[in-house]
C-alpha atoms as a PDB file:
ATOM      1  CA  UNK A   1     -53.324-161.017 -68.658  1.00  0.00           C
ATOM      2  CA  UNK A   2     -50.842-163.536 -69.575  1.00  0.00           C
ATOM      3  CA  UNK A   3     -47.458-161.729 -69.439  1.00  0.00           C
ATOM      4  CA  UNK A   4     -45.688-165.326 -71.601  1.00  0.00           C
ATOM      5  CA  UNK A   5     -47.859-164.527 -74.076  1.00  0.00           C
ATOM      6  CA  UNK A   6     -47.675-160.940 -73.985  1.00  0.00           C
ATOM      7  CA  UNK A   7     -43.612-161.592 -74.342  1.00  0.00           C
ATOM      8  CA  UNK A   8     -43.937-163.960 -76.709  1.00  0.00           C
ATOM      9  CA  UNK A   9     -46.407-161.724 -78.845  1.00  0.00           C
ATOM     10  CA  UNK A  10     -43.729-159.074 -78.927  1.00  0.00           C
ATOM     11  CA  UNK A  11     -41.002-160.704 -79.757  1.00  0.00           C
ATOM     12  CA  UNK A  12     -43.127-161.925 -82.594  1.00  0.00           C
ATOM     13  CA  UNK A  13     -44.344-158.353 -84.051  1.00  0.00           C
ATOM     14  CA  UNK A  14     -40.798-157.330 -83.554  1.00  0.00           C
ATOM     15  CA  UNK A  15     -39.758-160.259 -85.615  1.00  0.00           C
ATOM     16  CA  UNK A  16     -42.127-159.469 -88.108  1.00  0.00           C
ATOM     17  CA  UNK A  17     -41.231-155.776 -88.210  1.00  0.00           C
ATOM     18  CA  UNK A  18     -37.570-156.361 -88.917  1.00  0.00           C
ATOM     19  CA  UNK A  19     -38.622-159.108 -91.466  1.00  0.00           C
ATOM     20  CA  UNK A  20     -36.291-161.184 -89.871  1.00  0.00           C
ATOM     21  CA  UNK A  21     -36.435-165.224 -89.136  1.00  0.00           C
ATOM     22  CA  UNK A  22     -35.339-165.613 -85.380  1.00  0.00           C
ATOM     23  CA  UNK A  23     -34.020-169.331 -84.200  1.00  0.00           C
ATOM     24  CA  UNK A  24     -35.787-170.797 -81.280  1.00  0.00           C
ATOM     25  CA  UNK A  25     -33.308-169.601 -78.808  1.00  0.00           C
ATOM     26  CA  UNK A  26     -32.804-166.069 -80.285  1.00  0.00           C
ATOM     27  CA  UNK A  27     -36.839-166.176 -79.734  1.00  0.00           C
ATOM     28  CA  UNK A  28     -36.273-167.035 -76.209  1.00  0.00           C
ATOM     29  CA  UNK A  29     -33.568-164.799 -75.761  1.00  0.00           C
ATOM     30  CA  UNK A  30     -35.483-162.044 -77.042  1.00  0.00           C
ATOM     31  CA  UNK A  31     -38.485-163.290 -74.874  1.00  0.00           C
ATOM     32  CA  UNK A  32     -36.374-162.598 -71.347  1.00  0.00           C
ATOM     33  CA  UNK A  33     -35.467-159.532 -72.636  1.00  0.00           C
ATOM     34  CA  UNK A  34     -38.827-158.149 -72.810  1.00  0.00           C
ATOM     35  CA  UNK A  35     -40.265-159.770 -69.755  1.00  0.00           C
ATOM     36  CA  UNK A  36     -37.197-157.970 -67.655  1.00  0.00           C
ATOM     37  CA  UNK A  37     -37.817-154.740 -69.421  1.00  0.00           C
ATOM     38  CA  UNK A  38     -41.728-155.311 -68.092  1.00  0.00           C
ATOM     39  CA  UNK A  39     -40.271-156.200 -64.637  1.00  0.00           C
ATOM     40  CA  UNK A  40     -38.066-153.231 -64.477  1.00  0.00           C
ATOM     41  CA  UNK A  41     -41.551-151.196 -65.587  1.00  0.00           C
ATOM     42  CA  UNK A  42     -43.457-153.206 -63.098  1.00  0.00           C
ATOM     43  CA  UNK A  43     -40.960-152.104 -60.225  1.00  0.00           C
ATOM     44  CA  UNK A  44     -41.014-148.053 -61.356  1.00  0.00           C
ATOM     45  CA  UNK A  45     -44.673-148.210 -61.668  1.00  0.00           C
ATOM     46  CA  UNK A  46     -44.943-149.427 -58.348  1.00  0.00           C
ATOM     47  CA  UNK A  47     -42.802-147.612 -56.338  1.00  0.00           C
ATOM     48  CA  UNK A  48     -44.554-144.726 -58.151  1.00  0.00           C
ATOM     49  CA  UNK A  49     -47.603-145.752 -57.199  1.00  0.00           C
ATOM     50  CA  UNK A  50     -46.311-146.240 -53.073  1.00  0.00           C
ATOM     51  CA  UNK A  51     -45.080-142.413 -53.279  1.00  0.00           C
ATOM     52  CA  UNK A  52     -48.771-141.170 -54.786  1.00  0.00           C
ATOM     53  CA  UNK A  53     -50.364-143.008 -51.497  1.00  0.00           C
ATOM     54  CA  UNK A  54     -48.129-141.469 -48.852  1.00  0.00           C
ATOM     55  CA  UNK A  55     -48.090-138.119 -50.895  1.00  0.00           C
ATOM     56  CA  UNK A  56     -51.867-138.129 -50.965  1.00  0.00           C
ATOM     57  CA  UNK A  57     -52.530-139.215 -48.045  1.00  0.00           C
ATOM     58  CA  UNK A  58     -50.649-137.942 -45.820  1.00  0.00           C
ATOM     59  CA  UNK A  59     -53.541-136.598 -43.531  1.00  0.00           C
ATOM     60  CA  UNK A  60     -54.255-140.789 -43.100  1.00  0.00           C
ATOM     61  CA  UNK A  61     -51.018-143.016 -42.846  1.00  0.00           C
ATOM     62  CA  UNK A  62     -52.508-146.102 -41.971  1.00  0.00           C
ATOM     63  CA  UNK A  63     -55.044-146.113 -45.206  1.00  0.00           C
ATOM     64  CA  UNK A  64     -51.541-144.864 -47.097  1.00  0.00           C
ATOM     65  CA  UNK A  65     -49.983-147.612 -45.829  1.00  0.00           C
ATOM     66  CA  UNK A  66     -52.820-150.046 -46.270  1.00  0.00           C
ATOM     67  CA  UNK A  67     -52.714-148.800 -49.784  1.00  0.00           C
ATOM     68  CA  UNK A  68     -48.910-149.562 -50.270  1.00  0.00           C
ATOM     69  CA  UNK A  69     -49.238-153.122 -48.754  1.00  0.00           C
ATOM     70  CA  UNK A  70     -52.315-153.875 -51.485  1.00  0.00           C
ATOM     71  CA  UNK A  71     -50.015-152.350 -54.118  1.00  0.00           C
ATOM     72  CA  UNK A  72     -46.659-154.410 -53.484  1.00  0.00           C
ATOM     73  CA  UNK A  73     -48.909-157.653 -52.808  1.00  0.00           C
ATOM     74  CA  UNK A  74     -50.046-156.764 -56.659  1.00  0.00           C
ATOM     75  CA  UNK A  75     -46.904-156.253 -57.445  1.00  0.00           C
ATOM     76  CA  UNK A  76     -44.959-159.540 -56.244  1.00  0.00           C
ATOM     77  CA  UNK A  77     -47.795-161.552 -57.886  1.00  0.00           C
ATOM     78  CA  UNK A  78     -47.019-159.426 -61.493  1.00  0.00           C
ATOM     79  CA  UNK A  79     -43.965-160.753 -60.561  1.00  0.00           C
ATOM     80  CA  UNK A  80     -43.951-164.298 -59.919  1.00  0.00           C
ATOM     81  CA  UNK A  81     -46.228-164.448 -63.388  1.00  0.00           C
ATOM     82  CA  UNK A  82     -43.524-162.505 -65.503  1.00  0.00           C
ATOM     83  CA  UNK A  83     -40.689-164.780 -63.559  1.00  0.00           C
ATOM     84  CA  UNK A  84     -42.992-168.174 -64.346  1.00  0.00           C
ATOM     85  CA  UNK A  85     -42.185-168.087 -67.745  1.00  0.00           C
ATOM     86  CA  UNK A  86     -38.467-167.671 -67.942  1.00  0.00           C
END
């Protein structure tokens, strides 16, 4: 998944929706907007996520915490894509 594109697709539909003709920089504008609103969801997702592993498994703390580690590494790479394209 290719979160630029993703970004760039909704500005686009959201463009079209409003039947409005953005200028290059109100598109990138827009653009940031989304990808911070998918990095804010990215971030509440994930701590989400961290509390269903220790919640779950709390009979087995090192496979929770195994679990969290695999999680956050997935997360910080989500990440680093969203933040590539700003």
């Amino acid at each position: 998944m290719n979160l630029a594109n993703v970004a760039n697709k909704a500005v686009a539909d959201a463009s079209k929706a409003l039947n409005v003709s953005l200028t290059e920089s109100e598109l990138e504008k827009v653009a940031e907007i989304i990808a911070k609103a998918m990095e804010n969801a990215v971030h509440e997702a994930s701590n989400q996520h961290s509390a269903v592993c220790v919640d779950c498994l709390a009979h087995d703390q090192d496979l929770a915490h195994k679990m969290q580690k695999k999680i956050e590494l997935k997360k910080i790479a989500l990440i680093a894509n969203l933040s590539s394209f700003r």
